[in-house]
C-alpha atoms as a PDB file:
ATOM      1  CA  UNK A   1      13.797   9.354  23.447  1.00  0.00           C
ATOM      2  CA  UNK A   2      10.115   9.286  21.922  1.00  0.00           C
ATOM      3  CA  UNK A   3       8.571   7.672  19.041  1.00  0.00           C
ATOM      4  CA  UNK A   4       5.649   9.836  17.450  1.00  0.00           C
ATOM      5  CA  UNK A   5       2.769   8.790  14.644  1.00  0.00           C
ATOM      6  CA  UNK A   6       2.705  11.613  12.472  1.00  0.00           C
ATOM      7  CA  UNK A   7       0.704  10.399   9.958  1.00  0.00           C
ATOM      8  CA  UNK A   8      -1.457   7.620   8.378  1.00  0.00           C
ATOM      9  CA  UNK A   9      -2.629   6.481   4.851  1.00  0.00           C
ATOM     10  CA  UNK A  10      -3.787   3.409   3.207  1.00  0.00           C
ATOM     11  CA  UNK A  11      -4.629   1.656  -0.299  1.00  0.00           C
ATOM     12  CA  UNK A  12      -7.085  -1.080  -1.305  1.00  0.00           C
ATOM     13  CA  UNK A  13      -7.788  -2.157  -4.590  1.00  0.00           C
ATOM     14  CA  UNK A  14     -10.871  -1.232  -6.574  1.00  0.00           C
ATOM     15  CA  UNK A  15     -11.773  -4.827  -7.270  1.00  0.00           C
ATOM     16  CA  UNK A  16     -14.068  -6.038  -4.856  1.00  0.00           C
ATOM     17  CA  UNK A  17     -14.705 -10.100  -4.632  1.00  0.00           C
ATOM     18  CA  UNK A  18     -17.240 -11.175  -2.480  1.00  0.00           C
ATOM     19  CA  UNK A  19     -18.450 -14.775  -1.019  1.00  0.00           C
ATOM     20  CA  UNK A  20     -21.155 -14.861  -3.656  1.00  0.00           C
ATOM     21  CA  UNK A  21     -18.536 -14.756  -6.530  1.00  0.00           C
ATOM     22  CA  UNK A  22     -16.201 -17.054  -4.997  1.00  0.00           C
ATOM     23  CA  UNK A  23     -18.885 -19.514  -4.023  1.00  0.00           C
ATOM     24  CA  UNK A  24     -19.615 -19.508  -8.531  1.00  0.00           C
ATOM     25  CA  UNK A  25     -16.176 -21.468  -8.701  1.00  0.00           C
ATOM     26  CA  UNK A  26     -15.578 -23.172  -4.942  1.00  0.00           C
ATOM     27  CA  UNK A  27     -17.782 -25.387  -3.154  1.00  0.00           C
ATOM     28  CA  UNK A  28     -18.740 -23.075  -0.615  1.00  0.00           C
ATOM     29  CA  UNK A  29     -21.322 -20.369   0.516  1.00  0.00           C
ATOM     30  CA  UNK A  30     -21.129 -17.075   1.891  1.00  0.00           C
ATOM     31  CA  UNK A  31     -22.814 -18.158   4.896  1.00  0.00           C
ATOM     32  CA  UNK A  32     -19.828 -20.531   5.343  1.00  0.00           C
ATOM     33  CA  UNK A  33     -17.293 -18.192   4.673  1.00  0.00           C
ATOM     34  CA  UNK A  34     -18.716 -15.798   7.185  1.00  0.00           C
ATOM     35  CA  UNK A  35     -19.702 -18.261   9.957  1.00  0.00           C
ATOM     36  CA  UNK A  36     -15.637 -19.696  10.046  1.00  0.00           C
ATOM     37  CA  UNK A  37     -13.703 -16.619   8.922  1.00  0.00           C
ATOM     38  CA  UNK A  38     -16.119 -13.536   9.576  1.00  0.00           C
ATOM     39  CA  UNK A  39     -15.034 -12.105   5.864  1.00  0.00           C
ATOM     40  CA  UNK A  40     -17.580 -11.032   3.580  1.00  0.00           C
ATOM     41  CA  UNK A  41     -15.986  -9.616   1.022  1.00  0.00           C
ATOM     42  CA  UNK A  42     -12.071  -9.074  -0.114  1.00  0.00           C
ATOM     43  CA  UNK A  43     -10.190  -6.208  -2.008  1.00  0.00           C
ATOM     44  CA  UNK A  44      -7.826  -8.184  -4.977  1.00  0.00           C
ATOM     45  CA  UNK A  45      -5.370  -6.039  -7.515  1.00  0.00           C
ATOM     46  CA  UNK A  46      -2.638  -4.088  -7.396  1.00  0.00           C
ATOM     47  CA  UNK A  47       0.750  -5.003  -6.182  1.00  0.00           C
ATOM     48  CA  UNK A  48       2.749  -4.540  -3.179  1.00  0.00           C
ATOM     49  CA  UNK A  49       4.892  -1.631  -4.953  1.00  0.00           C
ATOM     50  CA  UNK A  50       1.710   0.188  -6.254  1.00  0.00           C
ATOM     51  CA  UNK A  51      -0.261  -0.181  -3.582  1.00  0.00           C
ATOM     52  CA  UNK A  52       2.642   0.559  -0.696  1.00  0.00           C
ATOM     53  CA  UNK A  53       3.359   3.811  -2.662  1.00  0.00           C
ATOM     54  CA  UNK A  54      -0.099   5.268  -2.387  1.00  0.00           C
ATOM     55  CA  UNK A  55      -0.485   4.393   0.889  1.00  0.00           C
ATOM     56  CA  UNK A  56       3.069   5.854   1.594  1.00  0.00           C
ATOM     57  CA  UNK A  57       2.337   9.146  -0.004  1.00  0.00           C
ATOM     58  CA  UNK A  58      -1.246   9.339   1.501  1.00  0.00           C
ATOM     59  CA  UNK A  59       0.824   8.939   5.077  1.00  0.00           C
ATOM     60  CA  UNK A  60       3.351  11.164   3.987  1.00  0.00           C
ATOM     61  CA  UNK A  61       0.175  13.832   2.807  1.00  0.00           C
ATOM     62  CA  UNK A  62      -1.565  13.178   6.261  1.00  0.00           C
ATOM     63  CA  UNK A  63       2.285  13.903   8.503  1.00  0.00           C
ATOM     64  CA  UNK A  64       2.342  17.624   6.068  1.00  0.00           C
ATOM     65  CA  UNK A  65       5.351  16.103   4.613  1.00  0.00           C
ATOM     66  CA  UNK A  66       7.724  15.854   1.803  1.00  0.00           C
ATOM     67  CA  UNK A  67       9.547  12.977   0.695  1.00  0.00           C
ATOM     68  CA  UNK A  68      13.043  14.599   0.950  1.00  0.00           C
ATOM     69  CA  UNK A  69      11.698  14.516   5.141  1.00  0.00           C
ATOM     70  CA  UNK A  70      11.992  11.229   5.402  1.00  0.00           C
ATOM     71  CA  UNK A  71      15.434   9.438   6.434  1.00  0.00           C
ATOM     72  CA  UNK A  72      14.566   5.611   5.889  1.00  0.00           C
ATOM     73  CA  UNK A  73      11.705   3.811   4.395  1.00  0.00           C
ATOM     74  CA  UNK A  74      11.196   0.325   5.849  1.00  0.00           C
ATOM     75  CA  UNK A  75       8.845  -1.814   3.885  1.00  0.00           C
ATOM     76  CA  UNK A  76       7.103  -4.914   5.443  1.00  0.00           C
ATOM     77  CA  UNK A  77       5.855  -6.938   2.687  1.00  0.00           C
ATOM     78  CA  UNK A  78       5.795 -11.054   2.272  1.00  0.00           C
ATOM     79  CA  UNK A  79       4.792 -10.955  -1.185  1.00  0.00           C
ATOM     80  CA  UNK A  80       7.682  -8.360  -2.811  1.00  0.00           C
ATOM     81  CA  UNK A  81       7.239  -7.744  -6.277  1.00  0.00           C
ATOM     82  CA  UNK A  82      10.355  -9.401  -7.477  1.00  0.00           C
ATOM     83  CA  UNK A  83      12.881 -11.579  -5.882  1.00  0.00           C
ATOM     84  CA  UNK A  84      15.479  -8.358  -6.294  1.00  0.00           C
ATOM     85  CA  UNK A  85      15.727  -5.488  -6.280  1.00  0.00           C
ATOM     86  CA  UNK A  86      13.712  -4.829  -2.941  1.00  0.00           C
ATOM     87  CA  UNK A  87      10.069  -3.543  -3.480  1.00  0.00           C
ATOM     88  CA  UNK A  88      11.024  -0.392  -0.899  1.00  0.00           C
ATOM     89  CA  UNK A  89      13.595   0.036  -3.291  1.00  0.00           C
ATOM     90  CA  UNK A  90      11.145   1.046  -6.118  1.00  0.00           C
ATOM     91  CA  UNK A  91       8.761   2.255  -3.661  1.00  0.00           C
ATOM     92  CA  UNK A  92      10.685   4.739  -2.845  1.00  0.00           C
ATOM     93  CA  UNK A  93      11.544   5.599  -6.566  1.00  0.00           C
ATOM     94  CA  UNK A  94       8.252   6.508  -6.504  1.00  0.00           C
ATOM     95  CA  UNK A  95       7.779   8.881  -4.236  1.00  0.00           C
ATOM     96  CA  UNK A  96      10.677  10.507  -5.284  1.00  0.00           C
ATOM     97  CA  UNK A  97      12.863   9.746  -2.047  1.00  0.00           C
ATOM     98  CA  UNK A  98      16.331   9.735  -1.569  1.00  0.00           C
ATOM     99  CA  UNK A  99      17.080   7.927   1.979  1.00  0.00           C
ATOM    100  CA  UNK A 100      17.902   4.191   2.551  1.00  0.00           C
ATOM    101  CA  UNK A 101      15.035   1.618   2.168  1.00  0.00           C
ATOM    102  CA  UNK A 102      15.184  -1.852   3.029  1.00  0.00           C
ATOM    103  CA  UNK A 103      12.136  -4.703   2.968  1.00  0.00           C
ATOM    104  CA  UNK A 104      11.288  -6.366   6.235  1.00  0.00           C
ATOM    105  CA  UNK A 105       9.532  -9.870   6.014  1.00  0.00           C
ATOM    106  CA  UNK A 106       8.040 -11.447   9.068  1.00  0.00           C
ATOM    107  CA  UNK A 107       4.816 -12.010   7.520  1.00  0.00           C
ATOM    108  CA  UNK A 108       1.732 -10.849   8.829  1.00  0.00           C
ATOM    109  CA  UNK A 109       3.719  -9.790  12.509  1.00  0.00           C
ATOM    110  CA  UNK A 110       5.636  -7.394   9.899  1.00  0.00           C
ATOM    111  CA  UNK A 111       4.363  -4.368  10.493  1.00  0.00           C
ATOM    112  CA  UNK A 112       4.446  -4.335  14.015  1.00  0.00           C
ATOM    113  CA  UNK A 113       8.205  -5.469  13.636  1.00  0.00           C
ATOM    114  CA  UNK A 114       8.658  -2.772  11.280  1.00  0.00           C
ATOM    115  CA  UNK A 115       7.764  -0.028  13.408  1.00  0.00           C
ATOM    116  CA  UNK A 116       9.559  -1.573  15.952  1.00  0.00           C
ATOM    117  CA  UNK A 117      12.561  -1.695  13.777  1.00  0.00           C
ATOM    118  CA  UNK A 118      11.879   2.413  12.689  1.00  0.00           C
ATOM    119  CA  UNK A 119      12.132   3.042  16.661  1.00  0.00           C
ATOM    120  CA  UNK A 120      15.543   1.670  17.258  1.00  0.00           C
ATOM    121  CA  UNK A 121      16.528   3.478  13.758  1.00  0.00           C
ATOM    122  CA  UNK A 122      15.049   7.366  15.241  1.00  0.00           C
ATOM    123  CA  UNK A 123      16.862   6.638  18.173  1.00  0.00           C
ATOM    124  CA  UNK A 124      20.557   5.955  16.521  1.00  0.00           C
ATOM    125  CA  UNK A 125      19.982   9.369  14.843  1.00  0.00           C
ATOM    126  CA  UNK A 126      16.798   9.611  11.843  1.00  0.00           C
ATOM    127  CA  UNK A 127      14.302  11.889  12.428  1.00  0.00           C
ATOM    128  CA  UNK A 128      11.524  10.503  10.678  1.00  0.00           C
ATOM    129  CA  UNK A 129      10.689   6.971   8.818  1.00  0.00           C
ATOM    130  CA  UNK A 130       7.947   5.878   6.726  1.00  0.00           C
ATOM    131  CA  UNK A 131       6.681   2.486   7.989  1.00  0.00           C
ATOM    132  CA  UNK A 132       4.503   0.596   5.165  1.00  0.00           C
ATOM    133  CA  UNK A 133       2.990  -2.850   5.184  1.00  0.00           C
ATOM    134  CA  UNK A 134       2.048  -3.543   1.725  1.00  0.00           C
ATOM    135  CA  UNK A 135       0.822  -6.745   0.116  1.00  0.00           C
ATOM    136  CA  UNK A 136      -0.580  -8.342  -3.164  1.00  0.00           C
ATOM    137  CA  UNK A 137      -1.462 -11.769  -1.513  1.00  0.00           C
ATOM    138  CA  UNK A 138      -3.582 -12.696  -4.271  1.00  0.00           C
ATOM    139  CA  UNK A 139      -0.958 -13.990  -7.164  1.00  0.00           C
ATOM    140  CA  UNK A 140       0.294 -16.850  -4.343  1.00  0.00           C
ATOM    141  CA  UNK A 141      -3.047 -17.834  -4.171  1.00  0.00           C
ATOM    142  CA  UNK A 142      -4.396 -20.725  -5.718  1.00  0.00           C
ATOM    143  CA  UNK A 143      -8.228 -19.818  -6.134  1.00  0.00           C
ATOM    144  CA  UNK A 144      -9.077 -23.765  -6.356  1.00  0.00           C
ATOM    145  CA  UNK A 145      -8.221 -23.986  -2.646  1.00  0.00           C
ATOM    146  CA  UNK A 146     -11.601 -22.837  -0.852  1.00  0.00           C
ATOM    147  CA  UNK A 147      -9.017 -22.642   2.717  1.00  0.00           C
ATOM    148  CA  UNK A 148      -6.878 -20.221   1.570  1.00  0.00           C
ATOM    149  CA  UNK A 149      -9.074 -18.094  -1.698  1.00  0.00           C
ATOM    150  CA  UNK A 150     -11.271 -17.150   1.005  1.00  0.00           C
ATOM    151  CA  UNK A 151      -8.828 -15.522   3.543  1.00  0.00           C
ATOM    152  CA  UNK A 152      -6.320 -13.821   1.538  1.00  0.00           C
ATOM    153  CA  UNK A 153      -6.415 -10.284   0.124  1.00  0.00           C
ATOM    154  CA  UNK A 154      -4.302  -7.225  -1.031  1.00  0.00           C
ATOM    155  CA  UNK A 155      -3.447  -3.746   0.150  1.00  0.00           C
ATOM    156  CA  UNK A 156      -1.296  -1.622   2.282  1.00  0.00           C
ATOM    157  CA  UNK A 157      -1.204   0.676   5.509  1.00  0.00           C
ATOM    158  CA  UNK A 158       1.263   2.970   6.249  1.00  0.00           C
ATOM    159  CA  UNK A 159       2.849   5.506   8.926  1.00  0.00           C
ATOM    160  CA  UNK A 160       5.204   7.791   9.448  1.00  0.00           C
ATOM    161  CA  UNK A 161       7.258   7.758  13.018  1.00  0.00           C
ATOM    162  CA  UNK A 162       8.676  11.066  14.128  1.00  0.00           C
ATOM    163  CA  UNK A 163      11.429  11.110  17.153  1.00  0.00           C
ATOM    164  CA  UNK A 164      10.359  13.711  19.512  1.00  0.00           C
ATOM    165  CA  UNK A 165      12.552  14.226  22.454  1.00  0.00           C
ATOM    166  CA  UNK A 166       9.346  15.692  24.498  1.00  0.00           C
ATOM    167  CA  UNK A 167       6.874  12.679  24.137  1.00  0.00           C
ATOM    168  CA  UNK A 168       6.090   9.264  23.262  1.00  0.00           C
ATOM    169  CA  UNK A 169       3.766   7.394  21.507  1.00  0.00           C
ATOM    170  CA  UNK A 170       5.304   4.000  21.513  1.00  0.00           C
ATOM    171  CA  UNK A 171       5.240   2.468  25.160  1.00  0.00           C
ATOM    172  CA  UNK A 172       6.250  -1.205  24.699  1.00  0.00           C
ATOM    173  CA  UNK A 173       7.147  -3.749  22.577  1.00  0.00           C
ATOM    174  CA  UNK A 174       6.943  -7.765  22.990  1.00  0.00           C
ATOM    175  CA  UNK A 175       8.104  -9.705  19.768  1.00  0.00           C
ATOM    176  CA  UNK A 176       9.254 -13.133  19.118  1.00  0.00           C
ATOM    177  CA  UNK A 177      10.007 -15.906  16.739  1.00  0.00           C
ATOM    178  CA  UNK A 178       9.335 -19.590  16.866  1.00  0.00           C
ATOM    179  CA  UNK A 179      11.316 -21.249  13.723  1.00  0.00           C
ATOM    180  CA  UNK A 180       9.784 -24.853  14.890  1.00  0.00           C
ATOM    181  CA  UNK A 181       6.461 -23.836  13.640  1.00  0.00           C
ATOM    182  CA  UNK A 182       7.870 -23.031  10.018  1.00  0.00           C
ATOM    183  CA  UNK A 183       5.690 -25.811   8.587  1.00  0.00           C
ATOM    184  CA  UNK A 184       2.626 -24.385   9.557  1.00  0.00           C
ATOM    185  CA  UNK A 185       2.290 -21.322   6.723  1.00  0.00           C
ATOM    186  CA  UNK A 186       4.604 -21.355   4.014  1.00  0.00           C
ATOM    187  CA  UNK A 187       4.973 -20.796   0.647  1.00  0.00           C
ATOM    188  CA  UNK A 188       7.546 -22.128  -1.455  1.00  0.00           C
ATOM    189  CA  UNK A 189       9.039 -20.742  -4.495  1.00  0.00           C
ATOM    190  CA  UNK A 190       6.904 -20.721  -7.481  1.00  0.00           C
ATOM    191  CA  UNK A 191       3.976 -22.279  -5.143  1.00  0.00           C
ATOM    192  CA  UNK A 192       1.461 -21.204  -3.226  1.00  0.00           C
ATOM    193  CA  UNK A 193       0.474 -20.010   0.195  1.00  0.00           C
ATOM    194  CA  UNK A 194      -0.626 -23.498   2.733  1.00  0.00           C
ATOM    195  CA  UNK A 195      -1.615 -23.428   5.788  1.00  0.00           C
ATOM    196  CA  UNK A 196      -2.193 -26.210   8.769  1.00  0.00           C
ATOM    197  CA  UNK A 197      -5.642 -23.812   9.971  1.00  0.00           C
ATOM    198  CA  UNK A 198      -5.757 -25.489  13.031  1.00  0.00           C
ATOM    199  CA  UNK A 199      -2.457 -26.013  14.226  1.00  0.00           C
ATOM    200  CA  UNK A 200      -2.179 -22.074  13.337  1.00  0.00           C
ATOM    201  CA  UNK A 201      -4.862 -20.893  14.969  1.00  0.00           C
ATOM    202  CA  UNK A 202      -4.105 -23.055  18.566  1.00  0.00           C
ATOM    203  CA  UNK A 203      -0.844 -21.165  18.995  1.00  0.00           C
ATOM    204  CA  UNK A 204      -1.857 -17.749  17.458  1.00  0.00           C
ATOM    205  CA  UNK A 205      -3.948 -17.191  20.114  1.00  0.00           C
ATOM    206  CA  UNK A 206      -1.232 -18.431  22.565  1.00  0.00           C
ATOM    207  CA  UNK A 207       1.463 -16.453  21.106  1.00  0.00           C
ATOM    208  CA  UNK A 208      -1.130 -13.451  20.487  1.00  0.00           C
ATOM    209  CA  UNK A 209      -2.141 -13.339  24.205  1.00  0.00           C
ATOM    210  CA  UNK A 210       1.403 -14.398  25.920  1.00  0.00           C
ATOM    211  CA  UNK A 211       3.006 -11.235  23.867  1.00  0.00           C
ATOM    212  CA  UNK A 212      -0.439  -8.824  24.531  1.00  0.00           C
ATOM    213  CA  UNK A 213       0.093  -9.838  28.169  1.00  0.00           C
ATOM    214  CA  UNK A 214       3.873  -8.870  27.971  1.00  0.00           C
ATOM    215  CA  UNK A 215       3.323  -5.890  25.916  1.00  0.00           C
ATOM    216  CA  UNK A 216       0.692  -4.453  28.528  1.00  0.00           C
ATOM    217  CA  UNK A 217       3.004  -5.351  31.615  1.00  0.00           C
ATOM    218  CA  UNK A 218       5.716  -3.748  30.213  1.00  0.00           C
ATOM    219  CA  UNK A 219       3.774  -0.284  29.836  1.00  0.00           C
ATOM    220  CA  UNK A 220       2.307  -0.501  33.034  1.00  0.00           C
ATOM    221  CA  UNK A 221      -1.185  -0.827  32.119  1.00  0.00           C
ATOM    222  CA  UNK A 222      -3.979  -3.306  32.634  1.00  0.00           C
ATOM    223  CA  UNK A 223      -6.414  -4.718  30.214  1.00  0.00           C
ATOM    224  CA  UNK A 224      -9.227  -2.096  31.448  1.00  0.00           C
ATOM    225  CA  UNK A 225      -6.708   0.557  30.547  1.00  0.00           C
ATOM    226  CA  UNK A 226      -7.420  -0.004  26.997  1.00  0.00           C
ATOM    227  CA  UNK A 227      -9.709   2.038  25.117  1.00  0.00           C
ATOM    228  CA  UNK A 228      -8.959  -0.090  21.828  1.00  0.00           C
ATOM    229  CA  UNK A 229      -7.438  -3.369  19.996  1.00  0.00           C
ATOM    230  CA  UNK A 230      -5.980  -3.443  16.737  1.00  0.00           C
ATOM    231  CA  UNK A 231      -5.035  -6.989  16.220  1.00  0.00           C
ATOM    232  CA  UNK A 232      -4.377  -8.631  12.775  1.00  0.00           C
ATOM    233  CA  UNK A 233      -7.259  -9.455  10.694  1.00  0.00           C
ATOM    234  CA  UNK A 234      -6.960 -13.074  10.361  1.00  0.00           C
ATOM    235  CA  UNK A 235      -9.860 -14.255  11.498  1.00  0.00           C
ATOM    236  CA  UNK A 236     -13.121 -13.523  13.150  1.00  0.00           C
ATOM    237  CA  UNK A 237     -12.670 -16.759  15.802  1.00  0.00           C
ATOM    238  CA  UNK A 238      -9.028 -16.473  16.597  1.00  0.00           C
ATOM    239  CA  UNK A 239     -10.134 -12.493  17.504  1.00  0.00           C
ATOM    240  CA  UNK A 240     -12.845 -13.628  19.210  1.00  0.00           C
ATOM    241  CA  UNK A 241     -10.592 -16.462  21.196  1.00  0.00           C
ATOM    242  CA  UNK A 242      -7.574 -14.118  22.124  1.00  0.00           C
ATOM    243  CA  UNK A 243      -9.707 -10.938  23.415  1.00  0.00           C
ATOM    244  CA  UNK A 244     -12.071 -13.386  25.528  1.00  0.00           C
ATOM    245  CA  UNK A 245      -8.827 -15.037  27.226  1.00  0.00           C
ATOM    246  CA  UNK A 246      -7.376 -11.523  27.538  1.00  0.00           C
ATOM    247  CA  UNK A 247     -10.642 -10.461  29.636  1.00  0.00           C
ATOM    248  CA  UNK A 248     -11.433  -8.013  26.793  1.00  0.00           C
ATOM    249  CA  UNK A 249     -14.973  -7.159  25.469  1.00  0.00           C
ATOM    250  CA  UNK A 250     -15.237  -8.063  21.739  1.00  0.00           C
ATOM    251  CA  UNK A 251     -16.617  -3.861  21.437  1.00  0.00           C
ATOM    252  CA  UNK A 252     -13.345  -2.630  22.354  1.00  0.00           C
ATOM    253  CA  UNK A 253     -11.600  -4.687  18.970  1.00  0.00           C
ATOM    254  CA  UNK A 254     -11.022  -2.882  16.125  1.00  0.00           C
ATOM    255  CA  UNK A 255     -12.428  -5.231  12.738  1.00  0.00           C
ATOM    256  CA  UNK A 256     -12.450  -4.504   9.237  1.00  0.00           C
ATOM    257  CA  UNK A 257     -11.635  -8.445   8.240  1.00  0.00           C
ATOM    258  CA  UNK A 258     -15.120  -8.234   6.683  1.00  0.00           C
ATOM    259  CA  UNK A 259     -14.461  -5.819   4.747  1.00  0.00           C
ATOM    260  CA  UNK A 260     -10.619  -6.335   3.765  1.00  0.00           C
ATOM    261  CA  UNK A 261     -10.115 -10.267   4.362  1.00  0.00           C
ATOM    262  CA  UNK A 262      -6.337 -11.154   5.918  1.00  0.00           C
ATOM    263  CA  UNK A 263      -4.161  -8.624   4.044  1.00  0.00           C
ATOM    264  CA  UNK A 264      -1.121  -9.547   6.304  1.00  0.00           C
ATOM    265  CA  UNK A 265       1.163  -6.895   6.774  1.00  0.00           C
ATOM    266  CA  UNK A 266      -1.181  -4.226   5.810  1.00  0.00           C
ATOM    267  CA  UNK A 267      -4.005  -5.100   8.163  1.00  0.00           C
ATOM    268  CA  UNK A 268      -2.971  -3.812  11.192  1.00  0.00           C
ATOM    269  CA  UNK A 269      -2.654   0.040   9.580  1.00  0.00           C
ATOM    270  CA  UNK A 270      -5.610  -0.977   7.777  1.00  0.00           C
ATOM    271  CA  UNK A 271      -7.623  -1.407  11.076  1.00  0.00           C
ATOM    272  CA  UNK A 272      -5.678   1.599  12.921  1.00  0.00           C
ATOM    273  CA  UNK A 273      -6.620   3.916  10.099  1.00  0.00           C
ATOM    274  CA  UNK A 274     -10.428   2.866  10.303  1.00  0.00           C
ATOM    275  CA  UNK A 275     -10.447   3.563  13.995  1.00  0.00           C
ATOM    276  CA  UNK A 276      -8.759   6.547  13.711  1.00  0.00           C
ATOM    277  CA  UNK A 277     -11.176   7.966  10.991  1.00  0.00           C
ATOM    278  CA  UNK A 278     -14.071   7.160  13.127  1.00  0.00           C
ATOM    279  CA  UNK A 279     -13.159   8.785  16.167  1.00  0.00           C
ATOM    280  CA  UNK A 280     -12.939   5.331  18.073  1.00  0.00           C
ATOM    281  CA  UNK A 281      -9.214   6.223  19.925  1.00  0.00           C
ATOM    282  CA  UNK A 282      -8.437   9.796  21.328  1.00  0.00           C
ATOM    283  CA  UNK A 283      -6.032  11.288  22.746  1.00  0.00           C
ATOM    284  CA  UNK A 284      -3.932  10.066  26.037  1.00  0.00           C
ATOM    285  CA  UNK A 285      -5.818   6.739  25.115  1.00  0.00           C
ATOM    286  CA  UNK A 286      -4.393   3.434  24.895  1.00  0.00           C
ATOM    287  CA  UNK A 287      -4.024   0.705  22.371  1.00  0.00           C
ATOM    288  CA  UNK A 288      -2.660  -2.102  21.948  1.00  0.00           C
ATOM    289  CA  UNK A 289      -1.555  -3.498  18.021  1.00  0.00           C
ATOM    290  CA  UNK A 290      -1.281  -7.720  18.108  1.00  0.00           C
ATOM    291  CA  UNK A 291      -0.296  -9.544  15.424  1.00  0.00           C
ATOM    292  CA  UNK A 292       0.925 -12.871  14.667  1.00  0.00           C
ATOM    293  CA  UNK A 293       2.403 -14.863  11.173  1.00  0.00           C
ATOM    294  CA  UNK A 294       4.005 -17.418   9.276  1.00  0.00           C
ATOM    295  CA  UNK A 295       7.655 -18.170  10.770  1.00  0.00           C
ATOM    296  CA  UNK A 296       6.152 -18.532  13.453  1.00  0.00           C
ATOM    297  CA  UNK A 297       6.232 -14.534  14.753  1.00  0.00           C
ATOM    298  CA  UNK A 298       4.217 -12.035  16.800  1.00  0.00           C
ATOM    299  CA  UNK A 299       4.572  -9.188  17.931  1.00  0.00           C
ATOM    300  CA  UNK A 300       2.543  -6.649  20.039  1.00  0.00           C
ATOM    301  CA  UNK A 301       3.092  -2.901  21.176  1.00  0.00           C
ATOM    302  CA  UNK A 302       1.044  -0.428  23.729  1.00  0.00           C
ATOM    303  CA  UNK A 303       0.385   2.855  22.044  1.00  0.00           C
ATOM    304  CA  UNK A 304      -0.500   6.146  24.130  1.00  0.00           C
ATOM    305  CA  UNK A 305      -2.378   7.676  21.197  1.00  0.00           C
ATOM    306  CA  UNK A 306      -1.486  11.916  21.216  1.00  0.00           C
END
């Protein structure tokens, strides 16, 4: 059974906030905020439902597809909209659908577990799902805290996956889950989002290159296969750390953290959709989409792009 991309779209707020306006209320620069987290400036507004919608429809719009197509929408999201109902719940109000929808929440690995989820869902039977990672970051964000104001952001990326009985897009999968690294990222009801920086970025790039390594081994493919890497848009460093220890040349990584800041969830289709609209992957060429979050999880896949 095969596992198609059929179509892409994504959604940013309007509301640009660069270093220079942060640095009016932190103590901080944008030279500092660059030099440790490679962001320059950050998209904040929205909220996951708004934002996941138009990025579901623009997907849906890119595939040549209605919303009666789909068979299940599968949300990744770790800032929902409410506690309940489920934000793909009124996501998918909005698009006018009429198919299960469920939110998935393993942070900023979600998306990559989401489509990993949509693949074992087209091969008990759907045809198509619509895979969004959607996030309004920003209102569990406490914009005294110069760590965390600078890093987070809002949008949403999304995809539609197609089974197709003649092809495959999806080649592997390597995902895990480490719940004795909870502490690390979390966010407690009614708080905000806190994070041990260091202590996170030691074992992302661990867990990033261990499931990378898998991911690729699994496929049958080496490193140099690669054309491109679309890894979550955390931070500039921990990119930086993980490609050098994979034996991969910084050119073939796909960034738009200085554009977009860590938008969990959504930055991977954030990144793929840049690359994609630039010509950077073509077809019968590799990828490979890393990510790592809160919990702790990762997750990477090998895509053969068509």
């Amino acid at each position: 059974m095969g596992v198609r991309f059929k179509g892409w779209g994504i959604a940013v707020p309007d509301r640009i906030v660069t270093n220079d306006e942060l640095s009016l209320t932190l103590d901080t620069s944008d030279a500092w905020i660059i030099e440790r987290t490679g962001i320059k400036e950050r998209r904040i507004g929205g909220s996951a439902r708004t934002l996941g919608a138009l990025a579901g429809q623009r997907a849906l719009d890119d595939a040549g597809l209605k919303p009666q197509d789909i068979d299940f929408l599968v949300l990744a999201t770790t800032s929902p909209d409410r506690m309940l109902p489920a934000t793909s719940c009124l996501i998918a109000d909005d698009l006018k659908m009429n198919c299960p929808a469920m939110d998935l929440n393993a942070a900023c690995s979600g998306f990559m577990y989401a489509v990993r989820t949509a693949q074992g869902l087209l091969e008990t039977g759907n045809k198509r799902i619509l895979v969004i990672g959607a996030e309004h970051l920003s209102r569990w964000v406490d914009w005294t805290d110069r760590n965390m104001a600078v890093l987070l952001a809002d949008g949403a990326g999304a995809t539609v996956l197609e089974y197709d009985p003649d092809g495959n897009d999806l080649l592997s999968s390597s995902l895990g889950a480490d719940g004795s690294a909870a502490d690390l990222l979390t966010c407690e009801h009614g708080g905000f989002i806190q994070m041990d920086g260091k202590e996170v970025f030691r074992r992302a790039v661990r867990v990033v290159v261990d499931s990378a390594e898998k991911a690729m081994f699994d496929a049958d493919i080496k490193s140099e296969d690669l054309s491109l890497v679309i890894p979550h848009q955390a931070n500039i460093r921990i990119i930086q750390a993980a490609m050098k220890r994979l034996g991969i040349e910084m050119e073939r990584a796909v960034v738009v953290l200085d554009r977009y800041g860590n938008t969990s969830s959504a930055s991977i289709p954030l990144a793929f959709d840049d690359a994609r609209k630039n010509g950077r992957i073509k077809v019968g060429e590799y990828a490979l989409m890393t990510g790592f979050g809160a919990g702790m999880t990762w997750a990477s896949s090998v895509v053969r792009w068509s």
